[in-house]
C-alpha atoms as a PDB file:
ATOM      1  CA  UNK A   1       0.000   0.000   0.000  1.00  0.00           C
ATOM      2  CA  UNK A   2       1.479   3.275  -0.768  1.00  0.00           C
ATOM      3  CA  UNK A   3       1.055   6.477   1.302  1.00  0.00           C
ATOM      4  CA  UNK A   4       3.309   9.080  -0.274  1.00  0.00           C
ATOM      5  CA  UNK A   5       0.943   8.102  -3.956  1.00  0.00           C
ATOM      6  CA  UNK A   6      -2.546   8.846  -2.728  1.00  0.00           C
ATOM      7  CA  UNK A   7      -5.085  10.658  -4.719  1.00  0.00           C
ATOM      8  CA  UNK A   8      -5.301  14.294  -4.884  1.00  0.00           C
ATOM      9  CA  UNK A   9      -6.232  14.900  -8.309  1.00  0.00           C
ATOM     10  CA  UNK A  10      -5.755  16.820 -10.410  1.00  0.00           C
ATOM     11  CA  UNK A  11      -2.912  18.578 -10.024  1.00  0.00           C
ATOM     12  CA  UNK A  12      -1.880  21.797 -11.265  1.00  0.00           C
ATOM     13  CA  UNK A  13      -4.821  24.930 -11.782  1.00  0.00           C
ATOM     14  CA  UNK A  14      -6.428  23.892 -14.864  1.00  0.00           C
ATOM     15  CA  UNK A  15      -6.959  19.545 -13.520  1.00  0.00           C
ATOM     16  CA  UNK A  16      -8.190  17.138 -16.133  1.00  0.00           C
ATOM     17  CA  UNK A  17      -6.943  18.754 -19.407  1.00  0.00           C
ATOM     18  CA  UNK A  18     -10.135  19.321 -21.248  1.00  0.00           C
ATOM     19  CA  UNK A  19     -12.834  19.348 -18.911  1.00  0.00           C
ATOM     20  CA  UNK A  20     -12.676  23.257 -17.810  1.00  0.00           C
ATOM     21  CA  UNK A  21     -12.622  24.374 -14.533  1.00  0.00           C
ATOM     22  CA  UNK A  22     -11.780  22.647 -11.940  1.00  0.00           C
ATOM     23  CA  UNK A  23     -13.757  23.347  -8.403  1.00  0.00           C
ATOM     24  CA  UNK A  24     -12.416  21.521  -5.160  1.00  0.00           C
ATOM     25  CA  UNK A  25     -14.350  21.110  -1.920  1.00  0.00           C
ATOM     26  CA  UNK A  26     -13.209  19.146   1.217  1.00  0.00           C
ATOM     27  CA  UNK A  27     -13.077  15.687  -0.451  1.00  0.00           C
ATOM     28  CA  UNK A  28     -13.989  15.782  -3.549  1.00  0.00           C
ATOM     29  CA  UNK A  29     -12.640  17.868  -6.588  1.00  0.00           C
ATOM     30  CA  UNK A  30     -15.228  18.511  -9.587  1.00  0.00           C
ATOM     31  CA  UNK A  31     -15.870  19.476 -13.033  1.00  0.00           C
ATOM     32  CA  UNK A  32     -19.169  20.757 -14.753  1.00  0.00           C
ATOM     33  CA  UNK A  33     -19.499  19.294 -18.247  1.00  0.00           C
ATOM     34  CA  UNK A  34     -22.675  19.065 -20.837  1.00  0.00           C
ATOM     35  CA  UNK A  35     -24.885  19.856 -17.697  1.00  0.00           C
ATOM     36  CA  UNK A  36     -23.544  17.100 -15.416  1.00  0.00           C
ATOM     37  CA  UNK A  37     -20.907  17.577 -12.408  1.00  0.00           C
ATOM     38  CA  UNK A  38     -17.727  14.966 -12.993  1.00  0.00           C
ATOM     39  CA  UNK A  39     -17.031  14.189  -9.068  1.00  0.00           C
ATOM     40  CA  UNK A  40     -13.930  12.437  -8.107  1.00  0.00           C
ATOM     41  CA  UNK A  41     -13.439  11.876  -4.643  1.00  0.00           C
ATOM     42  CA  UNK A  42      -9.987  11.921  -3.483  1.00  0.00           C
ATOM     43  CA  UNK A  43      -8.061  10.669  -0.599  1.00  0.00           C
ATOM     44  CA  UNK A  44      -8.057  13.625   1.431  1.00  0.00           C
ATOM     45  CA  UNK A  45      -9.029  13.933   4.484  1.00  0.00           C
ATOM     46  CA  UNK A  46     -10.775  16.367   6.876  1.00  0.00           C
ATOM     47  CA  UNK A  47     -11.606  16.439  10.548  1.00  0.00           C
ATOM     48  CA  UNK A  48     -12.581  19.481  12.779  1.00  0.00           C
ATOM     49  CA  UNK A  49     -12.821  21.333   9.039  1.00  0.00           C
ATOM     50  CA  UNK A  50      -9.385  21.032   8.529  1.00  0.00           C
ATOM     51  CA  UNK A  51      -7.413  18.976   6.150  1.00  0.00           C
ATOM     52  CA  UNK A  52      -5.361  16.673   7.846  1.00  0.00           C
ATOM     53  CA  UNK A  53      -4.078  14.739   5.148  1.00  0.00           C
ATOM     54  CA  UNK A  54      -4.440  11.967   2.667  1.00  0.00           C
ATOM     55  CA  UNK A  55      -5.792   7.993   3.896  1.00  0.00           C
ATOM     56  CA  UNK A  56      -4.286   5.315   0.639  1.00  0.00           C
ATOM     57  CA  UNK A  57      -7.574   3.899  -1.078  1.00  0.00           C
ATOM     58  CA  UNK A  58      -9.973   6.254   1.121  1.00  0.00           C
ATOM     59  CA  UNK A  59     -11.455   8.137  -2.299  1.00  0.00           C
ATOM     60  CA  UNK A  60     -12.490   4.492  -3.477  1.00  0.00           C
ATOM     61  CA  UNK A  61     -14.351   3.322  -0.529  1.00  0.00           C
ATOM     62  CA  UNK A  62     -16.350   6.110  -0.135  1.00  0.00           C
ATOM     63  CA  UNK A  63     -16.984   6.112  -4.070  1.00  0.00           C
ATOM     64  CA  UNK A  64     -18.391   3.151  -4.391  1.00  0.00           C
ATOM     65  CA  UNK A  65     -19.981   2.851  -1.007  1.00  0.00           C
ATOM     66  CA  UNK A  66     -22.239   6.151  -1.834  1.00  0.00           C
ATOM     67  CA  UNK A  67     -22.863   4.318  -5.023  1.00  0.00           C
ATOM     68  CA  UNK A  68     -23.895   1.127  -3.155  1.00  0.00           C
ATOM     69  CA  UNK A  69     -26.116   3.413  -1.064  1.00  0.00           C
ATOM     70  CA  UNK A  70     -27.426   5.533  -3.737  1.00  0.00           C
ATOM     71  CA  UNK A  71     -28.851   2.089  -5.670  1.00  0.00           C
ATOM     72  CA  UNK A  72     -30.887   1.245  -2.476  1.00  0.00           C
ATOM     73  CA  UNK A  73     -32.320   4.359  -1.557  1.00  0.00           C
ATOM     74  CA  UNK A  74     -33.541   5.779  -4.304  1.00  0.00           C
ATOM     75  CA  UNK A  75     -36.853   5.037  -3.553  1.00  0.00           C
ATOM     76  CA  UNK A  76     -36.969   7.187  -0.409  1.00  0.00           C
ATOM     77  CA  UNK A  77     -35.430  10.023  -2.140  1.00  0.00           C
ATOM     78  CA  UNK A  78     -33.960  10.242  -5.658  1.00  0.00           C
ATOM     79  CA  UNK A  79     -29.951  10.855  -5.758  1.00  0.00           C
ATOM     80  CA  UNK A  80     -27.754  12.653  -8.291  1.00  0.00           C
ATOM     81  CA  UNK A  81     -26.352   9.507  -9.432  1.00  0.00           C
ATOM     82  CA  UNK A  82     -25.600   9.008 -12.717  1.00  0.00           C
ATOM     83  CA  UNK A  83     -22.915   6.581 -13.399  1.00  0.00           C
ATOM     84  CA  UNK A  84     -19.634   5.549 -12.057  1.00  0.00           C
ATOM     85  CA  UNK A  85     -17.121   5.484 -14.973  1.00  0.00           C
ATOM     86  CA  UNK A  86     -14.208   4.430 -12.443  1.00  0.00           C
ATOM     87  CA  UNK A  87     -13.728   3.775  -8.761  1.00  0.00           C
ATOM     88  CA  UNK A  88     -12.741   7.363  -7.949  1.00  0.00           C
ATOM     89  CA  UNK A  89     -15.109   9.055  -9.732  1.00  0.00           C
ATOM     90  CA  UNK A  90     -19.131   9.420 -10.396  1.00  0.00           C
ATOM     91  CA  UNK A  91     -21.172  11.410 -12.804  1.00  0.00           C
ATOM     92  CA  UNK A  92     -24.371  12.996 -11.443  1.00  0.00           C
ATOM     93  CA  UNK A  93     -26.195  15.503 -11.829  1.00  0.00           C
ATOM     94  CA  UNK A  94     -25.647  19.061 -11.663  1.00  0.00           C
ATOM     95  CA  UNK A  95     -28.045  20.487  -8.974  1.00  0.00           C
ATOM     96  CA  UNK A  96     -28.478  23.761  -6.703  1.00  0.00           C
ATOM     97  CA  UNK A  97     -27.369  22.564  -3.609  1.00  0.00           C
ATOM     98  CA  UNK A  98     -28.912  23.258  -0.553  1.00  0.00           C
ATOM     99  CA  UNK A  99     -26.796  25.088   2.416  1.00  0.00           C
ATOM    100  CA  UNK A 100     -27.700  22.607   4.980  1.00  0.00           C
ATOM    101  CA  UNK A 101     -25.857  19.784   6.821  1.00  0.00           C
ATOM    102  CA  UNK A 102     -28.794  17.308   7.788  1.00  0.00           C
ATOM    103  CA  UNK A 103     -26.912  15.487  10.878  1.00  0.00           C
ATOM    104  CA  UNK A 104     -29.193  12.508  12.413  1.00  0.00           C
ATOM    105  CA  UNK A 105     -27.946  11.305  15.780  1.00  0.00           C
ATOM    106  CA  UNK A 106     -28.694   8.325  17.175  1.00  0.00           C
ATOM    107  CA  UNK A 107     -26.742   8.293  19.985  1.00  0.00           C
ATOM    108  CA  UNK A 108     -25.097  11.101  22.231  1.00  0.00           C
ATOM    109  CA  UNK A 109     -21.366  11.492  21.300  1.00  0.00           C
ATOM    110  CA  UNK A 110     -18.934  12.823  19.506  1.00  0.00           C
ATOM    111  CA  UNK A 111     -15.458  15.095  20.109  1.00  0.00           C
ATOM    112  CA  UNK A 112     -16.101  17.706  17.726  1.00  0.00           C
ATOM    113  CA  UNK A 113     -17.293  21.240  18.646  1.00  0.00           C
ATOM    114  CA  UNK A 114     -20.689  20.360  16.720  1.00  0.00           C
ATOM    115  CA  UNK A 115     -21.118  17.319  18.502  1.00  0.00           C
ATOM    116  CA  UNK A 116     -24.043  17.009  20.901  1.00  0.00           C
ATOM    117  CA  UNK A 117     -21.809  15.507  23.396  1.00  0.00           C
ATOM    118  CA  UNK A 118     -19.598  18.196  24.062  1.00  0.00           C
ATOM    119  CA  UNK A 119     -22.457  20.610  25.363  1.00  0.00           C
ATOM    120  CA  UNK A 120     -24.396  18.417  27.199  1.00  0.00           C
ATOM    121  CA  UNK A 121     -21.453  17.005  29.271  1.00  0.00           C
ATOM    122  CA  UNK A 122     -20.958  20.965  29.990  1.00  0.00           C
ATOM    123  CA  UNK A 123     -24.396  21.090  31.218  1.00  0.00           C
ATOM    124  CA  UNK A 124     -26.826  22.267  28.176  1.00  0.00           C
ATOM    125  CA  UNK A 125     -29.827  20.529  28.260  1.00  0.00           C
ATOM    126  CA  UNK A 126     -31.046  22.026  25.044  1.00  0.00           C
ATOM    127  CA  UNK A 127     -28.856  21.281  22.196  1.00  0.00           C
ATOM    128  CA  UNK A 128     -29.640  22.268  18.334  1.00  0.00           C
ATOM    129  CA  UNK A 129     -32.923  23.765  20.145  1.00  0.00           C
ATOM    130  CA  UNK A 130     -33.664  20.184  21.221  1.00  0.00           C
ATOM    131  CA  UNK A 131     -34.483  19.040  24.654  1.00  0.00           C
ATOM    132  CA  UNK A 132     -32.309  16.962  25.628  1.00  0.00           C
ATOM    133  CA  UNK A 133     -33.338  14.363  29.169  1.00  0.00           C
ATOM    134  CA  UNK A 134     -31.161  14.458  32.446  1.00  0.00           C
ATOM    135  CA  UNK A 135     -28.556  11.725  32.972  1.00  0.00           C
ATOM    136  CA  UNK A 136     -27.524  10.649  29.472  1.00  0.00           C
ATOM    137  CA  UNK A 137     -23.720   8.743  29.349  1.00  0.00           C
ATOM    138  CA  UNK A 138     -21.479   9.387  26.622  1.00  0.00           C
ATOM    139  CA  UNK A 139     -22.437   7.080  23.724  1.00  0.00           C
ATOM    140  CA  UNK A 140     -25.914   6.124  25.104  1.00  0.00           C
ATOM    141  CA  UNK A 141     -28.544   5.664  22.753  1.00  0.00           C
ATOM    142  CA  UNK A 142     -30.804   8.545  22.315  1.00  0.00           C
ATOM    143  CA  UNK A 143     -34.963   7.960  22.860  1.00  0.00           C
ATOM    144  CA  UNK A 144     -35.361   8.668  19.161  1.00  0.00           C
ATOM    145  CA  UNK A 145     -33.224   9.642  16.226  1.00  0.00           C
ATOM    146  CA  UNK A 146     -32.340  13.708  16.203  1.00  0.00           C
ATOM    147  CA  UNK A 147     -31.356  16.202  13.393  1.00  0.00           C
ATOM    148  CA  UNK A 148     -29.019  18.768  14.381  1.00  0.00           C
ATOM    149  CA  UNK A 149     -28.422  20.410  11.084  1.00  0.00           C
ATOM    150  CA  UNK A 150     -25.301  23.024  10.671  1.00  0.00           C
ATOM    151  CA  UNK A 151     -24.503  24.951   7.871  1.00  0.00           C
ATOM    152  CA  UNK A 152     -22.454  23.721   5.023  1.00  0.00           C
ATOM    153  CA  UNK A 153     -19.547  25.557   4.918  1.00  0.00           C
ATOM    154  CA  UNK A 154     -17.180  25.753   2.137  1.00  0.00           C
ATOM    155  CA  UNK A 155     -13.940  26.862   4.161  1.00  0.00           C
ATOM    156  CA  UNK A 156     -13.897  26.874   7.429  1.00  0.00           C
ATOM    157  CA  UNK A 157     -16.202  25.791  10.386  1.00  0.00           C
ATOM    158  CA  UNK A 158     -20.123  24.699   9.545  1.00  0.00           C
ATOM    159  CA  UNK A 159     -22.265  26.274  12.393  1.00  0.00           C
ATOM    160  CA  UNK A 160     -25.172  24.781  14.550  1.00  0.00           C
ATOM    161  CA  UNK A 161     -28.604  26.116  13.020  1.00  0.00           C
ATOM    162  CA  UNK A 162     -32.121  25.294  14.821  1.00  0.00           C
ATOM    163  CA  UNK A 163     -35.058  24.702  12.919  1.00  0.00           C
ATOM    164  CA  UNK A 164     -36.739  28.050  13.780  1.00  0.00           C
ATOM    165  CA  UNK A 165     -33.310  29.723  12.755  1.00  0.00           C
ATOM    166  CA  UNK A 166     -34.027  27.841   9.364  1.00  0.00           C
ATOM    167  CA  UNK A 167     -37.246  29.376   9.288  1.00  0.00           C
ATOM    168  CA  UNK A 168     -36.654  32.894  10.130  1.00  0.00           C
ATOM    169  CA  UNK A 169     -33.946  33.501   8.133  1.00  0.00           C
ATOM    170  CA  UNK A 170     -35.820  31.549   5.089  1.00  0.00           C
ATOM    171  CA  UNK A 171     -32.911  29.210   4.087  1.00  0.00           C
ATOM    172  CA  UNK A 172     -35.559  26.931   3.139  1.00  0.00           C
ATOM    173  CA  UNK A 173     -39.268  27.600   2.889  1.00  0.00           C
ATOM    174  CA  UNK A 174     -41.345  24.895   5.719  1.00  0.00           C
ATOM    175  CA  UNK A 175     -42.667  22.507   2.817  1.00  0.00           C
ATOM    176  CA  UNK A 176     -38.888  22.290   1.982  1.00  0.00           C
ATOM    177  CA  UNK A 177     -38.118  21.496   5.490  1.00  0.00           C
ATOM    178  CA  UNK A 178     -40.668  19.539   6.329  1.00  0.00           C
ATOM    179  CA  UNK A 179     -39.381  17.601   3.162  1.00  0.00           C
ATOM    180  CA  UNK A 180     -35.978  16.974   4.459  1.00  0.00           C
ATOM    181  CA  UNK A 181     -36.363  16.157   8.099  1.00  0.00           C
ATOM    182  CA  UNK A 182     -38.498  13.556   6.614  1.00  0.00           C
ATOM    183  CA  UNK A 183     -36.333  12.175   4.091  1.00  0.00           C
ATOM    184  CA  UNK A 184     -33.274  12.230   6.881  1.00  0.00           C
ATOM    185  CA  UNK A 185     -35.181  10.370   9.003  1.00  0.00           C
ATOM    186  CA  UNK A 186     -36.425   7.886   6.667  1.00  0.00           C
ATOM    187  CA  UNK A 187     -32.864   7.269   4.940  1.00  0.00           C
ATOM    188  CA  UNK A 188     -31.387   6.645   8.533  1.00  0.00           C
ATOM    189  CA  UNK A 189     -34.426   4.661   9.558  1.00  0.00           C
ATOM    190  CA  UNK A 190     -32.888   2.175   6.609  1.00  0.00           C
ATOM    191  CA  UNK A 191     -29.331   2.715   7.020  1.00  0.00           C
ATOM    192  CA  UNK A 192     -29.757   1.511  10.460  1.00  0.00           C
ATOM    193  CA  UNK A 193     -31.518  -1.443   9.874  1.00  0.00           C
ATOM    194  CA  UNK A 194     -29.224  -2.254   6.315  1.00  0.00           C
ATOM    195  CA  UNK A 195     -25.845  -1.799   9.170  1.00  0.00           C
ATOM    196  CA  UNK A 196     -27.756  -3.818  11.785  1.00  0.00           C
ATOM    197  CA  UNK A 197     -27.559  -7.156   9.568  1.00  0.00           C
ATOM    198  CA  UNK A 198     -24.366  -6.683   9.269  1.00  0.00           C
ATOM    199  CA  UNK A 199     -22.888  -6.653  12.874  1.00  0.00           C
ATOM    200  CA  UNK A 200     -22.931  -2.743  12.832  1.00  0.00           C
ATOM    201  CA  UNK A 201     -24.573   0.213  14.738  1.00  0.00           C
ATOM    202  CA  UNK A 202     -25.417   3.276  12.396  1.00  0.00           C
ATOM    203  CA  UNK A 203     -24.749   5.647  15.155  1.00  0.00           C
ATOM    204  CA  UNK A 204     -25.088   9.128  13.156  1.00  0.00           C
ATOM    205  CA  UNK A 205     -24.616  10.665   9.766  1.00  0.00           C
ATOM    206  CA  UNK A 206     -24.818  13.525   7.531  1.00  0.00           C
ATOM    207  CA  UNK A 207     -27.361  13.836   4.693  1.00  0.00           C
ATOM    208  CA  UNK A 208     -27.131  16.582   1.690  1.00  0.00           C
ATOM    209  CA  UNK A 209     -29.193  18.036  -0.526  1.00  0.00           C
ATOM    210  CA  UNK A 210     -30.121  19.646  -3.936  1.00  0.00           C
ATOM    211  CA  UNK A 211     -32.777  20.413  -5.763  1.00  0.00           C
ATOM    212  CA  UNK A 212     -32.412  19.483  -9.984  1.00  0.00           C
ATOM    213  CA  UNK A 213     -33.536  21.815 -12.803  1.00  0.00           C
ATOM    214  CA  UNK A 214     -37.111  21.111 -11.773  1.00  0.00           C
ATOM    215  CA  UNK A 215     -37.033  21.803  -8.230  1.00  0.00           C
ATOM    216  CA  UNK A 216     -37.451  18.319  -7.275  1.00  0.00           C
ATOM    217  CA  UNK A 217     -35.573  17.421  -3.674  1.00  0.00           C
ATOM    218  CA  UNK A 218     -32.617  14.927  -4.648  1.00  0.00           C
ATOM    219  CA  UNK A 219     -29.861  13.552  -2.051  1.00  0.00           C
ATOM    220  CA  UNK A 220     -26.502  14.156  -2.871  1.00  0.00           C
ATOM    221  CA  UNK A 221     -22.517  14.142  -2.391  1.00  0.00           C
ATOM    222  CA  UNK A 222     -22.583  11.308  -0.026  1.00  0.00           C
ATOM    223  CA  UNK A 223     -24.774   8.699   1.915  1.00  0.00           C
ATOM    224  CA  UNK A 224     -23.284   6.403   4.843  1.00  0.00           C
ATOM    225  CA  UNK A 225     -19.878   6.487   4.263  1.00  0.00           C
ATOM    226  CA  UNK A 226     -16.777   6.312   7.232  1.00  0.00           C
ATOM    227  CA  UNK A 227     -16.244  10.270   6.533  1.00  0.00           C
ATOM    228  CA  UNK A 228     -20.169  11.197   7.071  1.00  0.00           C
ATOM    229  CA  UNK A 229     -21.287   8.594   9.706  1.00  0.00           C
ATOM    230  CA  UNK A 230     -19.933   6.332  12.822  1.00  0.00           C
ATOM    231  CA  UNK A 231     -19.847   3.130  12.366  1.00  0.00           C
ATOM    232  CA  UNK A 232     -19.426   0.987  15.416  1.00  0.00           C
ATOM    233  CA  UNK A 233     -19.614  -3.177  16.213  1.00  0.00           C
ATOM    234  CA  UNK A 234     -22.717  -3.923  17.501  1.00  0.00           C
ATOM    235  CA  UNK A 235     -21.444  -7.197  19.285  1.00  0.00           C
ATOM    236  CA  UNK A 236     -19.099  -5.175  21.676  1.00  0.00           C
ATOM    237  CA  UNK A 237     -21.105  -2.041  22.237  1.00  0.00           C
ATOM    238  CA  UNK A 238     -23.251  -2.612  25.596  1.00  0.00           C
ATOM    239  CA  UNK A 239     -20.132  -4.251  26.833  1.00  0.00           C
ATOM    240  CA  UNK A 240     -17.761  -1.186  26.211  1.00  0.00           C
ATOM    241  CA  UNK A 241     -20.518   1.259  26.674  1.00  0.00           C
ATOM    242  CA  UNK A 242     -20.742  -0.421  30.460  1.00  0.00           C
ATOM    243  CA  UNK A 243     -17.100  -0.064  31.134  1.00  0.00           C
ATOM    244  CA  UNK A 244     -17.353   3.691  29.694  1.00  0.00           C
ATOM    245  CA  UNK A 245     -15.151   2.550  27.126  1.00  0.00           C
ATOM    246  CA  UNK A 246     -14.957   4.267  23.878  1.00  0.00           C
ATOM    247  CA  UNK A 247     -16.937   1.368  21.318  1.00  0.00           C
ATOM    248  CA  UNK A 248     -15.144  -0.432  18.749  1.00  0.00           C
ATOM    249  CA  UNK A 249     -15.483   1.561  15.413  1.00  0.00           C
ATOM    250  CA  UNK A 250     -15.400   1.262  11.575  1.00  0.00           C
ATOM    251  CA  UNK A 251     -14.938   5.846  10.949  1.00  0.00           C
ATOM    252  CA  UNK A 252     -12.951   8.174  10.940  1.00  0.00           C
ATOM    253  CA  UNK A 253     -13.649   9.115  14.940  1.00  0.00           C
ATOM    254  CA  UNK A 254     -10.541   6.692  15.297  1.00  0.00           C
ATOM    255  CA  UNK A 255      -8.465   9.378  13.915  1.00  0.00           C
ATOM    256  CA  UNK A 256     -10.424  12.500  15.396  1.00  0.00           C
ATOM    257  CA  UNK A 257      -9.677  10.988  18.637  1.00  0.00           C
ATOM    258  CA  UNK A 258      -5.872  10.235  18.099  1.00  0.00           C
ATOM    259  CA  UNK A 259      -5.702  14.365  17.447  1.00  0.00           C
ATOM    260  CA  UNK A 260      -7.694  15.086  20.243  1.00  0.00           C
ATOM    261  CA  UNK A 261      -5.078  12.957  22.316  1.00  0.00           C
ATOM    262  CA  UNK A 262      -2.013  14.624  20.982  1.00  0.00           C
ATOM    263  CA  UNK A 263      -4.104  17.927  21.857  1.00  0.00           C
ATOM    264  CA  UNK A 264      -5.432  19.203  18.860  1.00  0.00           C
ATOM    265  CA  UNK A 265      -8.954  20.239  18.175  1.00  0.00           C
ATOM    266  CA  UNK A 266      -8.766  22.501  15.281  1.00  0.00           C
ATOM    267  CA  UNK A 267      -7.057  24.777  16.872  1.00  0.00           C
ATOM    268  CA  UNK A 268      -2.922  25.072  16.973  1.00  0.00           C
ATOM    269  CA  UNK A 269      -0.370  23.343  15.329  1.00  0.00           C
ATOM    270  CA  UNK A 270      -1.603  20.656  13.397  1.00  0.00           C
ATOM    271  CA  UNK A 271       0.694  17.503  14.287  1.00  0.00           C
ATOM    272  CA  UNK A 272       1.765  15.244  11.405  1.00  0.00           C
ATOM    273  CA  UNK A 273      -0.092  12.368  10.715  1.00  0.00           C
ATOM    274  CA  UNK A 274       1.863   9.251  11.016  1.00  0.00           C
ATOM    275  CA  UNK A 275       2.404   6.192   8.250  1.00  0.00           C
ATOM    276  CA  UNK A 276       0.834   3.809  11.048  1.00  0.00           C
ATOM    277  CA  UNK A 277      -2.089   5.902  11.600  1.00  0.00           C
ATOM    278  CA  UNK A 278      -2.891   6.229   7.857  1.00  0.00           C
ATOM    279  CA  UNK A 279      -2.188   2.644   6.977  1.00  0.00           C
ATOM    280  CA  UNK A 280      -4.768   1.914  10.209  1.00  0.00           C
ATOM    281  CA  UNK A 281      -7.447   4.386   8.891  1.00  0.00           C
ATOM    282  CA  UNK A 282      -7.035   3.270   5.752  1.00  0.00           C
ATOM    283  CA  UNK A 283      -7.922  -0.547   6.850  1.00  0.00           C
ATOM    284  CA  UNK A 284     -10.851   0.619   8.556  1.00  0.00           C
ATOM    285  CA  UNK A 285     -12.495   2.091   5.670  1.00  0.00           C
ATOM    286  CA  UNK A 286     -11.681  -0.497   3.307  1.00  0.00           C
ATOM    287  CA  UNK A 287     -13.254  -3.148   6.292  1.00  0.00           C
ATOM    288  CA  UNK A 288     -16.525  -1.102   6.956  1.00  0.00           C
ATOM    289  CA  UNK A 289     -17.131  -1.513   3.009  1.00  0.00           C
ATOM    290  CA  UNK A 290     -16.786  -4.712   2.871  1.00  0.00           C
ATOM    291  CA  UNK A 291     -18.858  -5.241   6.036  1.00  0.00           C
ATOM    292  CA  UNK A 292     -21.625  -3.267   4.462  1.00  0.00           C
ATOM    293  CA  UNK A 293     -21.895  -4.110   0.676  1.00  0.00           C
ATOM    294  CA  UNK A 294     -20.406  -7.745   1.255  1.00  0.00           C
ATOM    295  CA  UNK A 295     -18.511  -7.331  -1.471  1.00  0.00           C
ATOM    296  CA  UNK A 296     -14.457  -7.953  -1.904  1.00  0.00           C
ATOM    297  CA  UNK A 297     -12.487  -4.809  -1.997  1.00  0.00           C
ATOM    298  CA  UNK A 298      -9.269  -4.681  -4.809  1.00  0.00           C
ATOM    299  CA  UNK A 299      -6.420  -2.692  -4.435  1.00  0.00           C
ATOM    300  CA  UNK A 300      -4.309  -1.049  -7.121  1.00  0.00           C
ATOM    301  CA  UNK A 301      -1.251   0.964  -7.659  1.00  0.00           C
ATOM    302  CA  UNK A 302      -1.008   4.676  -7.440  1.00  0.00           C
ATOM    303  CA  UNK A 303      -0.990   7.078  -9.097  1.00  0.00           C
ATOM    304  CA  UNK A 304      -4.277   6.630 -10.764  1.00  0.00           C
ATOM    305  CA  UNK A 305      -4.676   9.952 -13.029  1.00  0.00           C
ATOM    306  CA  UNK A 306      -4.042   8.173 -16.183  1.00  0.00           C
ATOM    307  CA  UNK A 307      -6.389   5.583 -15.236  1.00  0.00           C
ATOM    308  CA  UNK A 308      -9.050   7.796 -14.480  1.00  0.00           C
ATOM    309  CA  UNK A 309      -8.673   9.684 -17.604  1.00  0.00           C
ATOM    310  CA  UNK A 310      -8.498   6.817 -19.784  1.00  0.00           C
ATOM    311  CA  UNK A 311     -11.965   6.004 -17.976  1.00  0.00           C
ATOM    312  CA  UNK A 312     -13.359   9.170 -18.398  1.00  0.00           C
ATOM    313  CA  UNK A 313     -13.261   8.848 -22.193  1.00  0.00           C
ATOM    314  CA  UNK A 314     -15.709   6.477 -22.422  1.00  0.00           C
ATOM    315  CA  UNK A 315     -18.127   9.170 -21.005  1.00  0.00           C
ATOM    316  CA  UNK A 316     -16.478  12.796 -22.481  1.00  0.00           C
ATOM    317  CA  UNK A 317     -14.170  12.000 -25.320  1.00  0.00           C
ATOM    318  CA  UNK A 318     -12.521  15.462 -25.429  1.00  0.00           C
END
């Protein structure tokens, strides 16, 4: 496995030589062609909004796992999906996206300054405008599901939003809303039961959205992958949970927590990441996939530009 060769394509200003401008968010780098957005999800990777670094093989799992996810849910919600030319990248389509993190919880948690887990061990009772009841344990499992939305932030730190903050300042009309919550809810309602066959607890995730030419709600970037959800075993849970040990996990909260111990939270001097904690993130994402889809997961050699471009021309021959 290498771990100087990960993916962060493309290089250079101009990317993938005739597919115009490149855009980059967090993960994922992007091009807008004939009306469609070419997404290929790279190896970086982010924690506390920051980019740490880059996990080998990372872009790939969480490729093909929102592709898994996207086939099965599409009849909650329809997806941006298009196609998936090659294991870094997918085709979808090219919608308005909405400015809204839709975060369902399922238990308390967490080490991030959005987390739920955080303020309530400080004392807050309501969180995200949410009541919250007296004597909940780190990692306990909440009454009911909860959406804590932020904002989605394109640099920088997303921000904790309420539903009557949504309201009032008319980031999305109430039939919009209304249309969200529910879609959240039903897509982890699934998600939770899809992870329970397999030995594993969907504890929370992040759901985004767009609307298409038409106006029509569709879920996009990602769905249940080790960046946007925990993962954790669901045969050594109660036992950890009992010992107040931290649960056995499949996500990136693995890593979050080895920066929290070497006391970084955002804030400071980032340390380096090391070649054992990559190569162990990197075996955790690759495991959680094949957990989930049940399917065998092949490596391959980096670098991969020419490969992708090579696959790319089946779709754009430019």
């Amino acid at each position: 496995m290498s771990i100087l060769k990960t993916v962060n394509l493309p290089a250079g200003r101009q990317g993938l030589k005739g597919f115009g401008k490149k855009y980059s968010g967090k993960v994922r780098d992007y091009y807008i062609v004939d009306g469609k957005r070419i997404l290929i999800t790279t190896d970086r990777i982010s924690a506390f909004d920051v980019n740490l670094g880059y996990i080998p093989y990372k872009g790939t799992v969480l490729n093909l796992l929102s592709a898994f996810w996207f086939g099965k849910t599409k009849r909650i919600v329809g997806n941006h999906m298009i196609s998936v030319p090659d294991p870094n990248v997918m085709v979808v389509k090219n919608t308005k996206g909405i400015p809204i993190e839709m975060v369902v919880r399922g238990y308390i948690t967490g080490v991030t300054g959005t987390s739920i887990w955080g303020s309530y061990e400080e004392g807050e009772r309501v969180i995200y405008g949410i009541k919250f009841p007296q004597g909940l344990r780190k990692n306990q499992k909440l009454p009911k599901p909860a959406i804590t939305p932020t904002t989605k932030a394109e640099e920088g730190h997303d921000e904790r939003l309420t539903e009557k903050e949504i309201l009032q300042r008319r980031i999305v009309s109430p039939k919009l809303w209304k249309q969200m919550k529910e879609a959240s809810l039903a897509l982890f309602k699934y998600g939770t039961r899809v992870c329970a066959k397999t030995g594993i607890i969907l504890v929370d995730t992040k759901y985004e959205f767009g609307l298409d030419e038409n106006g029509i709600l569709m879920l996009i970037d990602e769905i249940h992958t080790p960046d946007s959800s925990r993962f954790w075993v669901k045969k050594t849970y109660l036992k950890n949970f009992r010992k107040e040990e931290e649960p056995e996990n499949f996500d990136k909260e693995f890593l979050r927590i080895w920066y929290v111990k070497h006391g970084y939270k955002g804030d400071g001097k980032l340390p380096k990441m090391p070649n054992s904690l990559q190569k162990a993130v990197s075996k955790r994402y690759i495991s959680i996939y094949k957990k989930i889809t049940g399917e065998k997961f092949t490596g391959f050699k980096y670098p991969i530009e020419k490969r992708i471009r090579n696959n790319l021309k089946f779709v754009y021959a430019k």
